[in-house]
N, C-alpha and C. Protein backbone atom coordinates (compact mmCIF):
# COMPACT_ATOMS: atom_id res chain seq x y z
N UNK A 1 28.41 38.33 -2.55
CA UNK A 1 28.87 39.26 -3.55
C UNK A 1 29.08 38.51 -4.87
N UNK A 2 28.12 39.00 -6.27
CA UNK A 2 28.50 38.52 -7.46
C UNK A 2 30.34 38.69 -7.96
N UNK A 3 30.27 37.97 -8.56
CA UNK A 3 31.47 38.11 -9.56
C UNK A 3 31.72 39.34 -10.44
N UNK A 4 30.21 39.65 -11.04
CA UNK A 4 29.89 40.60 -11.72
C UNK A 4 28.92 40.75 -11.49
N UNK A 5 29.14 42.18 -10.82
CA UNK A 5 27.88 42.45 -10.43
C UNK A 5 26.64 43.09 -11.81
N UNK A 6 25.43 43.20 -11.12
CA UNK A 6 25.00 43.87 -11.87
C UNK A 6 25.28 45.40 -12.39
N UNK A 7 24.15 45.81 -13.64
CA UNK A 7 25.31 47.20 -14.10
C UNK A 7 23.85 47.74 -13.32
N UNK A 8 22.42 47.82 -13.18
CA UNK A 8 21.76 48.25 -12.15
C UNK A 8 21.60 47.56 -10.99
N UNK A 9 21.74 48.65 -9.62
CA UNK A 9 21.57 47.36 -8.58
C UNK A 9 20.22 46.89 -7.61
N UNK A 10 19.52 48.00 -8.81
CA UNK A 10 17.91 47.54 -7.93
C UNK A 10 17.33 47.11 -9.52
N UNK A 11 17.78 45.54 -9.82
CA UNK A 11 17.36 44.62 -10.60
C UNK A 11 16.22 43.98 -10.88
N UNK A 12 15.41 44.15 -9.26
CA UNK A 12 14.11 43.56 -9.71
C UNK A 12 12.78 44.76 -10.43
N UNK A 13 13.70 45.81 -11.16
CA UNK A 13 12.88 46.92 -11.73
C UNK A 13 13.34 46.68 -13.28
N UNK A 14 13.54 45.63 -13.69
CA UNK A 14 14.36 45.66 -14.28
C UNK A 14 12.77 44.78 -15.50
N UNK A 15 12.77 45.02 -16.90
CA UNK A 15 11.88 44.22 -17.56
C UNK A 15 12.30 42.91 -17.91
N UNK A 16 11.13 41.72 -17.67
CA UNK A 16 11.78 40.32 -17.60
C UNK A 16 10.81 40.14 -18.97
N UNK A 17 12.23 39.38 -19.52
CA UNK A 17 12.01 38.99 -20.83
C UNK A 17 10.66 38.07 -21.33
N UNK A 18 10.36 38.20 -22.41
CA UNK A 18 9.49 37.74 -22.63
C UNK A 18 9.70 35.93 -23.15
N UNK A 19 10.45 35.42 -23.01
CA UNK A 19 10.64 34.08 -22.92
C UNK A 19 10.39 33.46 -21.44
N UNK A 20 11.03 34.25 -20.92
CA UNK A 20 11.10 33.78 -19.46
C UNK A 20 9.84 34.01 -18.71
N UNK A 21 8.61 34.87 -19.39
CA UNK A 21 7.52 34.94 -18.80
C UNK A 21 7.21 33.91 -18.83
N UNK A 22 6.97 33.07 -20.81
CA UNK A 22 6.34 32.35 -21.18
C UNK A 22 6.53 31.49 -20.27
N UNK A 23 7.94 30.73 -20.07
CA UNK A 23 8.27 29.75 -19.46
C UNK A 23 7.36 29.71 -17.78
N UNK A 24 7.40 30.49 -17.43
CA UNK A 24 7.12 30.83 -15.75
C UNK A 24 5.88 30.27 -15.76
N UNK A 25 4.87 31.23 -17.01
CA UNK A 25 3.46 30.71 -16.77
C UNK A 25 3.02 29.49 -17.42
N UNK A 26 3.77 28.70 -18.01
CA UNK A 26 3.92 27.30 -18.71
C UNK A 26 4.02 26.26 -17.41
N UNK A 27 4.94 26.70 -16.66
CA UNK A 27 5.61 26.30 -15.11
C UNK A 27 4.46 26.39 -14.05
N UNK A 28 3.52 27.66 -14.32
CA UNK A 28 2.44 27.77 -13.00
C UNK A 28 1.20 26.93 -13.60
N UNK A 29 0.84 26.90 -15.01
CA UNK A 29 -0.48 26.32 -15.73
C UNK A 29 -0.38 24.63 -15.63
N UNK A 30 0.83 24.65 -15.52
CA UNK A 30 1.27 22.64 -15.30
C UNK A 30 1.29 22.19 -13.30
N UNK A 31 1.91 22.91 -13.18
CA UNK A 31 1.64 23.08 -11.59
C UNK A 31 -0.11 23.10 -10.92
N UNK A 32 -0.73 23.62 -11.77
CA UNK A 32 -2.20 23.66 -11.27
C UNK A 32 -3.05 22.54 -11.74
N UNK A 33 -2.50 22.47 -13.27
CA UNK A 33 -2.64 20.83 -13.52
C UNK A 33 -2.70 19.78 -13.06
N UNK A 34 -1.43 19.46 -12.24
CA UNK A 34 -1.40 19.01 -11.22
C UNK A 34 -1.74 18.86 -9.89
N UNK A 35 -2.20 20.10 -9.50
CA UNK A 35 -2.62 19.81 -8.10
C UNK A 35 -4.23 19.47 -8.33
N UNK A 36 -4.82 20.22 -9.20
CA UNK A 36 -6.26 19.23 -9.31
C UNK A 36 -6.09 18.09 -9.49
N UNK A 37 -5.43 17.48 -10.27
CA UNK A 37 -5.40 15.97 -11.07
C UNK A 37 -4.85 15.26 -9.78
N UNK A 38 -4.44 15.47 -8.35
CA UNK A 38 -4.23 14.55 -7.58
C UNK A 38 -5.77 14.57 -6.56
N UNK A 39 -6.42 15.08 -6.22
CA UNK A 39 -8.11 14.83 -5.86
C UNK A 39 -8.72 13.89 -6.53
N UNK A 40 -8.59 14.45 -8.10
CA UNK A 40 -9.55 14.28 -9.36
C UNK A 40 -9.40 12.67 -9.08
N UNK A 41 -7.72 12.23 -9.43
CA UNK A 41 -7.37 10.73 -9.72
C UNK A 41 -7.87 10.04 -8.32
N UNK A 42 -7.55 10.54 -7.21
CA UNK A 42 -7.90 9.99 -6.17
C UNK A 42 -9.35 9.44 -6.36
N UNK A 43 -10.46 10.00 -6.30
CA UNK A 43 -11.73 9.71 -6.43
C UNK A 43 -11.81 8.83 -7.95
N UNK A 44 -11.49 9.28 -9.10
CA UNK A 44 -12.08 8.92 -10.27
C UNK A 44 -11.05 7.92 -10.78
N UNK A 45 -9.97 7.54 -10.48
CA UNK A 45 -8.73 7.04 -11.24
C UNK A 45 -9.12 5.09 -10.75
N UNK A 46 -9.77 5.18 -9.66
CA UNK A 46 -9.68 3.66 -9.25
C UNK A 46 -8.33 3.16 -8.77
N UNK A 47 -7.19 3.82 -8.66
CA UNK A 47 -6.15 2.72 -7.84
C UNK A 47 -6.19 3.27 -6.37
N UNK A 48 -6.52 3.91 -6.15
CA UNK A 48 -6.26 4.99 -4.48
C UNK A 48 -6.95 3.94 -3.67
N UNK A 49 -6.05 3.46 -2.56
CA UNK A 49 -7.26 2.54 -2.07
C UNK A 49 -7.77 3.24 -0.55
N UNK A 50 -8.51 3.35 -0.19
CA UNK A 50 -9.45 4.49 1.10
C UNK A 50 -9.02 3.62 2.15
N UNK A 51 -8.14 3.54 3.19
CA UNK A 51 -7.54 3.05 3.99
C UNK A 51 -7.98 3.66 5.99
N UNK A 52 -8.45 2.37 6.33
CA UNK A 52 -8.83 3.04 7.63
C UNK A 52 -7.45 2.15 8.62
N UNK A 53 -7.06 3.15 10.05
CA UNK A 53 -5.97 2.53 10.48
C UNK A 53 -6.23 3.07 11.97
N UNK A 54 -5.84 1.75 12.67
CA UNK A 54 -6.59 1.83 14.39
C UNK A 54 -5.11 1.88 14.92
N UNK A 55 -5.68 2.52 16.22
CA UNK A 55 -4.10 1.93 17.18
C UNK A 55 -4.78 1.00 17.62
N UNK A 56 -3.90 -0.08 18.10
CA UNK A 56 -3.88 -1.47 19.55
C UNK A 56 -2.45 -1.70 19.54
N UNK A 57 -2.54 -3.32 19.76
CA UNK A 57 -1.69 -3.73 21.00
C UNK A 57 -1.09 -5.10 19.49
N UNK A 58 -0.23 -5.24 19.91
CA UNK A 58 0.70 -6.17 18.94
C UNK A 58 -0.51 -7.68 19.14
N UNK A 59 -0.59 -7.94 20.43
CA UNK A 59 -0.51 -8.79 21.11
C UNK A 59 -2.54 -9.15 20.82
N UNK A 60 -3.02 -8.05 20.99
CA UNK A 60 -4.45 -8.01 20.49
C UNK A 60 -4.83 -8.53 18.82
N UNK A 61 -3.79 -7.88 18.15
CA UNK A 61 -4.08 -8.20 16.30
C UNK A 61 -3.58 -9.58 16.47
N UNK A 62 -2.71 -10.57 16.97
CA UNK A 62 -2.15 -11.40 16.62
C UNK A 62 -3.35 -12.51 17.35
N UNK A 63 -4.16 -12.40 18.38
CA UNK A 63 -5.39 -12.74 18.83
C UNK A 63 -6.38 -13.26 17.56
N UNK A 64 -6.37 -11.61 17.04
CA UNK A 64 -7.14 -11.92 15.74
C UNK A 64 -6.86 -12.51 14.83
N UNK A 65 -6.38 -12.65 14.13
CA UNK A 65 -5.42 -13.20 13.01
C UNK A 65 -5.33 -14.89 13.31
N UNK A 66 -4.81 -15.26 14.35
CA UNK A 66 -4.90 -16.28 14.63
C UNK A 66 -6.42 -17.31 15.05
N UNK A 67 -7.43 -16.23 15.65
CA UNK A 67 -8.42 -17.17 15.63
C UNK A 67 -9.55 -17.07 14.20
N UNK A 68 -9.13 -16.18 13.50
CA UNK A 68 -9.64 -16.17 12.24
C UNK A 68 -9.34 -17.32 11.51
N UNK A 69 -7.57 -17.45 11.59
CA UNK A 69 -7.11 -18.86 10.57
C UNK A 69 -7.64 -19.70 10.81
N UNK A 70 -8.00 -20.13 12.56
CA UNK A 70 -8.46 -21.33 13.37
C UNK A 70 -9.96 -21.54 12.73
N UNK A 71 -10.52 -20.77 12.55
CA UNK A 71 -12.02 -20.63 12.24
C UNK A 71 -12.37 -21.18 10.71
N UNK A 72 -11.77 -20.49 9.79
CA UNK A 72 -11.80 -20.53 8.34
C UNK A 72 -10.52 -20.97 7.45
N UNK A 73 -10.09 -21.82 8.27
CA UNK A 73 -9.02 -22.52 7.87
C UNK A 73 -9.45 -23.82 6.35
N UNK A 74 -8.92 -23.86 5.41
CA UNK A 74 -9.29 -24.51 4.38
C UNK A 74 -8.41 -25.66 4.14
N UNK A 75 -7.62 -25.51 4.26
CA UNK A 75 -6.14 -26.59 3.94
C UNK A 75 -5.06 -25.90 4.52
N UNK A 76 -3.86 -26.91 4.32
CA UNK A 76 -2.19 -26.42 4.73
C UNK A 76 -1.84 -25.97 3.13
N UNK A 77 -0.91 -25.20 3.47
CA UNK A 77 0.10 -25.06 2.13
C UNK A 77 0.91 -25.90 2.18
N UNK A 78 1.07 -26.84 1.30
CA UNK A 78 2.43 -27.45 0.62
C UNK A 78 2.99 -28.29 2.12
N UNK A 79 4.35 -28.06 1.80
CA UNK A 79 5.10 -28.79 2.91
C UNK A 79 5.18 -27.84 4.00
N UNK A 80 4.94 -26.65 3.60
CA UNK A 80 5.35 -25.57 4.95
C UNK A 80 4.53 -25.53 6.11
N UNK A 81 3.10 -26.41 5.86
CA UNK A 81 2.09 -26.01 6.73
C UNK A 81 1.55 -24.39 7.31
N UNK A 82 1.39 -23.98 6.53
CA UNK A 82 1.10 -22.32 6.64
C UNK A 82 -0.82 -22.51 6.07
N UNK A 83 -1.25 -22.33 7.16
CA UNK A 83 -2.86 -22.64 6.67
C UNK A 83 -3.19 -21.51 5.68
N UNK A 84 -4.01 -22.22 4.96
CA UNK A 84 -4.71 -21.67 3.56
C UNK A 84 -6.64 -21.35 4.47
N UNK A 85 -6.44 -19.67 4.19
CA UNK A 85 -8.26 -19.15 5.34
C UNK A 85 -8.95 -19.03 4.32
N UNK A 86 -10.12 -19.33 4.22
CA UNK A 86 -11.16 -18.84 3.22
C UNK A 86 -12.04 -18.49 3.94
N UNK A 87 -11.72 -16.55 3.99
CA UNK A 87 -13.02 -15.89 5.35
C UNK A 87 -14.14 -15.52 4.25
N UNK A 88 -15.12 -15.72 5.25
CA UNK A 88 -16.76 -15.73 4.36
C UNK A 88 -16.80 -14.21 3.43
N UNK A 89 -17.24 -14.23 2.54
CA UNK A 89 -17.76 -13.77 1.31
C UNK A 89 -18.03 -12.24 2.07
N UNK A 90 -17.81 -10.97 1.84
CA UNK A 90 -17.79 -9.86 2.92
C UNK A 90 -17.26 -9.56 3.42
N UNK A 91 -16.89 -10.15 4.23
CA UNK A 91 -15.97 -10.19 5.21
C UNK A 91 -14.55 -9.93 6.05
N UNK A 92 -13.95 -10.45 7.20
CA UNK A 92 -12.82 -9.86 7.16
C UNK A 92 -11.63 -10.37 6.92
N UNK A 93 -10.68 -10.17 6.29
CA UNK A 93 -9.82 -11.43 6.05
C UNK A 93 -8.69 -10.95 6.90
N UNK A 94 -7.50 -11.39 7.50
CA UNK A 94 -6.34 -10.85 8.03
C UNK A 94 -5.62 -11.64 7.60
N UNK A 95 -4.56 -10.58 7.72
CA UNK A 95 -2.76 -10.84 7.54
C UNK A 95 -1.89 -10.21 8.04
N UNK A 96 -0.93 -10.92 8.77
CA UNK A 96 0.25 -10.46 9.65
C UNK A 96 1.49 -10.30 9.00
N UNK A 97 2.14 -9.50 9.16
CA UNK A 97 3.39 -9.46 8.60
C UNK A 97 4.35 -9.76 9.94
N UNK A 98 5.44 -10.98 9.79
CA UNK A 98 6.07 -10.83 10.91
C UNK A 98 7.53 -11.46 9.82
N UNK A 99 8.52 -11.21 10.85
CA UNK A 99 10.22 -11.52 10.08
C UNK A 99 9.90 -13.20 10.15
N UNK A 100 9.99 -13.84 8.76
CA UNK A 100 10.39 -12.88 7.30
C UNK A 100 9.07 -13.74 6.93
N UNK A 101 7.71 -13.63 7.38
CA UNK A 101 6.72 -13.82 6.11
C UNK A 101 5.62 -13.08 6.53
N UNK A 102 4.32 -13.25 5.43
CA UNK A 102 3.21 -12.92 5.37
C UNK A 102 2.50 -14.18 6.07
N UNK A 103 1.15 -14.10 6.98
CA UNK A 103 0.65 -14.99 7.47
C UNK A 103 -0.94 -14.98 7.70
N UNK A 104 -1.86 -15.66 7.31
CA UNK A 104 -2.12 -16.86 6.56
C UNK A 104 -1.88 -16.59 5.33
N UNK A 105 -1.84 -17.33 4.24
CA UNK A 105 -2.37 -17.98 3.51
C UNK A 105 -4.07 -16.89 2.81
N UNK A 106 -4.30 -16.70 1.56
CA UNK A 106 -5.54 -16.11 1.98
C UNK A 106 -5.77 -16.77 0.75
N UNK A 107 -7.55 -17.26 0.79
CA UNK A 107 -8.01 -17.86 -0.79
C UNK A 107 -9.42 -16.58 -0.70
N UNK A 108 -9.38 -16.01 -1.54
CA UNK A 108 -10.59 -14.89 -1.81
C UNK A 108 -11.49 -15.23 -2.88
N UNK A 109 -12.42 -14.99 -3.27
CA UNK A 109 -13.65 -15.44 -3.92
C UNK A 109 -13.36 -14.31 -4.98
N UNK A 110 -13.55 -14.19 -6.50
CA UNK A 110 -13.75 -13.08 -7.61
C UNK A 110 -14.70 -12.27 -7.19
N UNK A 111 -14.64 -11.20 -7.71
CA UNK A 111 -16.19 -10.24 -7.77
C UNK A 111 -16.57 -10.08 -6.40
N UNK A 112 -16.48 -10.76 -5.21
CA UNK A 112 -16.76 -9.97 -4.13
C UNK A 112 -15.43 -8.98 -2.92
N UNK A 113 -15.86 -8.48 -2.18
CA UNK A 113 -15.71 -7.46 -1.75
C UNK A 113 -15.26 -8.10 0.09
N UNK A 114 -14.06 -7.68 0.17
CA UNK A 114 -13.57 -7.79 1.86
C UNK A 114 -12.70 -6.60 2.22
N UNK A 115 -12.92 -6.96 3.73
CA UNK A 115 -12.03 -6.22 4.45
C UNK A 115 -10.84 -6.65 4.94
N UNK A 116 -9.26 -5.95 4.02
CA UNK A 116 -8.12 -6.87 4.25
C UNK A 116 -7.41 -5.98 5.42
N UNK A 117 -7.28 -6.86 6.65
CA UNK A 117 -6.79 -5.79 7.69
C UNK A 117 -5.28 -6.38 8.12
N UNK A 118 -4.36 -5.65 8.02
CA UNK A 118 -3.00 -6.13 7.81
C UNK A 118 -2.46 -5.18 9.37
N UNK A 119 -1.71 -5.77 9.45
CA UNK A 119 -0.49 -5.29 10.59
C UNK A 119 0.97 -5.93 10.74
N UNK A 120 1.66 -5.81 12.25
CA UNK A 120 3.02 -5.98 12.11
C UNK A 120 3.45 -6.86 12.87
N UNK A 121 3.62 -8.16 13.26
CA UNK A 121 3.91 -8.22 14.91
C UNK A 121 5.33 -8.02 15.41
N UNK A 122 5.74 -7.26 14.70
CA UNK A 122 7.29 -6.72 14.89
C UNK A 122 8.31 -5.15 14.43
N UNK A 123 8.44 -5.31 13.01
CA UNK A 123 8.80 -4.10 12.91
C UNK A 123 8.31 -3.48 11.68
N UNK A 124 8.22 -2.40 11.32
CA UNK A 124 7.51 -1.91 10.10
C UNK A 124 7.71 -2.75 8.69
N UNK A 125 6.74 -3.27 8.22
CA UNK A 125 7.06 -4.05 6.65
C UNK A 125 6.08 -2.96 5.84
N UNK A 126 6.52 -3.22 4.46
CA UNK A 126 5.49 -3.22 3.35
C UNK A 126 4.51 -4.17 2.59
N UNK A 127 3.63 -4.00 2.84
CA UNK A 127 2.90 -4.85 1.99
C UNK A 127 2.21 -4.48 0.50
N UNK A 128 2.91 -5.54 -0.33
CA UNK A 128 2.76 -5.16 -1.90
C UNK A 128 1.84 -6.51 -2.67
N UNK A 129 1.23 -6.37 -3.40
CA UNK A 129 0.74 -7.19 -4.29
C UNK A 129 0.96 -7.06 -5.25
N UNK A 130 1.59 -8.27 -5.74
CA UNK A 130 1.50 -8.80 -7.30
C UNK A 130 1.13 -9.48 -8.23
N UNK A 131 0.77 -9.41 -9.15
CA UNK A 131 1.23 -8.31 -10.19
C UNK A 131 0.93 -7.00 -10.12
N UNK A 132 -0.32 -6.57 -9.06
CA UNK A 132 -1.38 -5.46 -9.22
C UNK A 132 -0.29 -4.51 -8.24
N UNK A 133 -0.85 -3.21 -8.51
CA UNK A 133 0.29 -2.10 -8.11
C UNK A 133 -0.67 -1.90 -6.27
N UNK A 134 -0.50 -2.60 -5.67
CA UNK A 134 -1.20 -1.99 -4.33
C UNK A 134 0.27 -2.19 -3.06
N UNK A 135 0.35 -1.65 -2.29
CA UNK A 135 1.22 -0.76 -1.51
C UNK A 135 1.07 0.07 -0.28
N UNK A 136 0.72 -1.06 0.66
CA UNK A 136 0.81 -0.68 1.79
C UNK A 136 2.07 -0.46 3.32
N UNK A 137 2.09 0.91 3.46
CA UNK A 137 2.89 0.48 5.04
C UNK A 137 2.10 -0.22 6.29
N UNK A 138 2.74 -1.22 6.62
CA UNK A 138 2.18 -1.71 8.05
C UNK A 138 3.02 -1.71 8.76
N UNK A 139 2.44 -1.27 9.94
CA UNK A 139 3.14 -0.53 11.19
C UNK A 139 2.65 -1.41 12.61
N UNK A 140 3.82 -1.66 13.66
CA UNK A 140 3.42 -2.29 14.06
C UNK A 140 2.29 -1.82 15.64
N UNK A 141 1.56 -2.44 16.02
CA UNK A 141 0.67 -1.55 17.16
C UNK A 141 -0.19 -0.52 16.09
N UNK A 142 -0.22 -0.53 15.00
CA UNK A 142 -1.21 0.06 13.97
C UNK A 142 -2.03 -1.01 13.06
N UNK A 143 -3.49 -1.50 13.03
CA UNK A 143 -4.21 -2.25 12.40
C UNK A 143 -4.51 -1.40 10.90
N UNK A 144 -3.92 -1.25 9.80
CA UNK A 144 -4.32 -1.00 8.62
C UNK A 144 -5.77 -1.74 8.05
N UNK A 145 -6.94 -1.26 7.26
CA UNK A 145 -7.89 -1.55 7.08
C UNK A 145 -8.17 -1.26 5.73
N UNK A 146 -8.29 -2.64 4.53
CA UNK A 146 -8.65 -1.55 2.86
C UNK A 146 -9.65 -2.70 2.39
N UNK A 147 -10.41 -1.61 1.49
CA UNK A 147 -11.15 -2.82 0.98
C UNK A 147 -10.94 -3.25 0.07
N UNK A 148 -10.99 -4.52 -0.70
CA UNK A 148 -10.44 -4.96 -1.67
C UNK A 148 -11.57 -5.52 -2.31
N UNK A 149 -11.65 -5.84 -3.45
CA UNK A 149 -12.55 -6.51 -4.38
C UNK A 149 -11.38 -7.11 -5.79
N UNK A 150 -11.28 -8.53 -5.83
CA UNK A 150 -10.74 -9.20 -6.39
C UNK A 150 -11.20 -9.60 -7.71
N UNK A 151 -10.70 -9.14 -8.78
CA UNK A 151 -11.23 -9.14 -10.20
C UNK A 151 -11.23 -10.36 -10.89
N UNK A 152 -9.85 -11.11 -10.91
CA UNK A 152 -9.34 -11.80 -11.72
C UNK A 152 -9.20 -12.47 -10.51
N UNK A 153 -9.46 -14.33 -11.45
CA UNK A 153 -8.70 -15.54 -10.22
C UNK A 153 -7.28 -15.37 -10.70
N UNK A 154 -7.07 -16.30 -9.67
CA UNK A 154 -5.39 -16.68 -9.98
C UNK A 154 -4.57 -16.68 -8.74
N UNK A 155 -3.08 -15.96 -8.47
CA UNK A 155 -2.40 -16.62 -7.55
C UNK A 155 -1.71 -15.02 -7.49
N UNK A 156 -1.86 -14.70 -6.71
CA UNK A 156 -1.34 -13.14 -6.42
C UNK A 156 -0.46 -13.54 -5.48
N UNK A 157 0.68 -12.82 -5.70
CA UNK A 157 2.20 -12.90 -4.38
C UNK A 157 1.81 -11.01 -3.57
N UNK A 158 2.51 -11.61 -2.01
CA UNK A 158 2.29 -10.84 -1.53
C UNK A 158 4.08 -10.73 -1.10
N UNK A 159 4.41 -9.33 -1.22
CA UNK A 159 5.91 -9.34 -1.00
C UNK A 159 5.95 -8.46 -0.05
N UNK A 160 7.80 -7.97 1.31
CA UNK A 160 7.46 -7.21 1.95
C UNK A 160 8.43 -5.60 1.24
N UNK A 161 7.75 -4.79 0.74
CA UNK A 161 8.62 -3.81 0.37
C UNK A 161 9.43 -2.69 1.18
N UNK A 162 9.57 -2.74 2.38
CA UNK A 162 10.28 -2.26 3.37
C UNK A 162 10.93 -3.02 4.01
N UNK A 163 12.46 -2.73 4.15
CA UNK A 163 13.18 -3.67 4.56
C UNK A 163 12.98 -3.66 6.15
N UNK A 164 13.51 -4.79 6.19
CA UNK A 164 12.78 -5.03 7.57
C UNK A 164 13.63 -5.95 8.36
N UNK A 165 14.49 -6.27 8.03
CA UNK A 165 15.93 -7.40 8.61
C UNK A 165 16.82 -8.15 7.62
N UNK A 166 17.63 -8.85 8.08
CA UNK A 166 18.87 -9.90 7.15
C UNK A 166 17.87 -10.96 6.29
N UNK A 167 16.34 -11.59 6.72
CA UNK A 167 15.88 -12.10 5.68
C UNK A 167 14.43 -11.28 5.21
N UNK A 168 14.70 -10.48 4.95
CA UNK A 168 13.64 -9.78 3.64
C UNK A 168 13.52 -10.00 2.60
N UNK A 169 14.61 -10.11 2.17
CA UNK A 169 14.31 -10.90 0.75
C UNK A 169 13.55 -12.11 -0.15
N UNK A 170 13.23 -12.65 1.44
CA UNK A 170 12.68 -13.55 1.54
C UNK A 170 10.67 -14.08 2.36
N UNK A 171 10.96 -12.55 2.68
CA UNK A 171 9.44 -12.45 3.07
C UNK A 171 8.18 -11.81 1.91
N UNK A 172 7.51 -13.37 1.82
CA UNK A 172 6.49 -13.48 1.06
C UNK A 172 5.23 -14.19 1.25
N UNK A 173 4.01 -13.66 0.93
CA UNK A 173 3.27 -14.48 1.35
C UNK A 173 1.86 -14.63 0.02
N UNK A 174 0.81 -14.88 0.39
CA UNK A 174 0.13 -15.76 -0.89
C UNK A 174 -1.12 -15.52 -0.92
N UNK A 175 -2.35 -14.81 -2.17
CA UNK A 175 -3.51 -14.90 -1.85
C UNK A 175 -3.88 -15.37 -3.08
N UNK A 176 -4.68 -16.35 -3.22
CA UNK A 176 -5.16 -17.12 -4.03
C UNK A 176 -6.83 -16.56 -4.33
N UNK A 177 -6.96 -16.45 -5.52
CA UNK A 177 -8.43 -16.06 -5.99
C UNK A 177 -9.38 -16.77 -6.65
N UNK A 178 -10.41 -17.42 -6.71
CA UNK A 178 -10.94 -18.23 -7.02
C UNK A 178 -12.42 -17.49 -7.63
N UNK A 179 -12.92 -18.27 -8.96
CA UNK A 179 -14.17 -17.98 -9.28
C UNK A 179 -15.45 -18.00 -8.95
């Protein structure tokens, strides 16, 4: 029950002002705006990245990942010993997210084109690159799949943007780009 009610009580017979049209169809013409412009950008905008994602087994990706590093292993990092992979030109590169880092190490070539297949061996992380705006969930028992093509050399950080335990703050990991 209004406070005050109306002075007719079958209101929706009622003529709606002509501001409030304007506004409505200002409100529906931006709304449609929008829903094309999220297809449109998808295809034509270049950041959307086309993401393929498998089920397995924790225990299967970490198989991979590990005999990849073993294979195309290039150097250690620093004092931490965290191998630095340089997977062939095409190809597939992996990375694990486990508490609290990113794992290997990745050195990627400019101008060509891989397949970066990320997962969890524990509990859901994010995987972000920086400086560049890319933003993935990885899930664990889910193999995420994107393709990447690396523009610029340099030293890209990989951070985890879903918290994920007491040291998150601290899970980071490293892909290096080369000419």
């Amino acid at each position: 029950m209004a406070i005050t009610p109306p002075d007719e009580r079958v209101w929706w017979n009622e003529p709606v002002e002509k501001t409030e049209v304007l506004w409505v169809t200002i409100a529906l013409i931006w709304a449609l705006v929008m829903f094309f412009m999220m297809p449109y950008w998808h295809f034509a905008g270049e950041q959307n990245l086309s993401n393929e994602a498998y089920k397995g087994t924790i225990d299967a990706y970490v198989e991979k990942v590990e005999a990849a590093a073993e294979k195309y292993t290039v150097r250690e990092e620093g004092s931490t010993g965290i191998p630095v992979v340089r997977p062939p030109v095409g190809g597939d590169a992996y990375m694990i997210g486990r508490q609290f880092e990113w794992w290997p190490v990745l050195e990627l070539k400019a101008g060509e084109t891989y397949r970066l297949h990320l997962s969890s061996a524990d509990v859901m992380h994010g995987w972000s690159l920086l400086p560049e705006n890319i933003n993935i969930q990885v899930h664990p028992e889910y193999e995420m799949i994107i393709k990447i093509t690396p523009t610029k050399a340099g030293t890209y950080g990989v951070l985890c943007n879903e918290y994920c335990g007491l040291g998150h703050h601290v899970m980071t990991g490293r892909i290096y780009v080369t000419e």
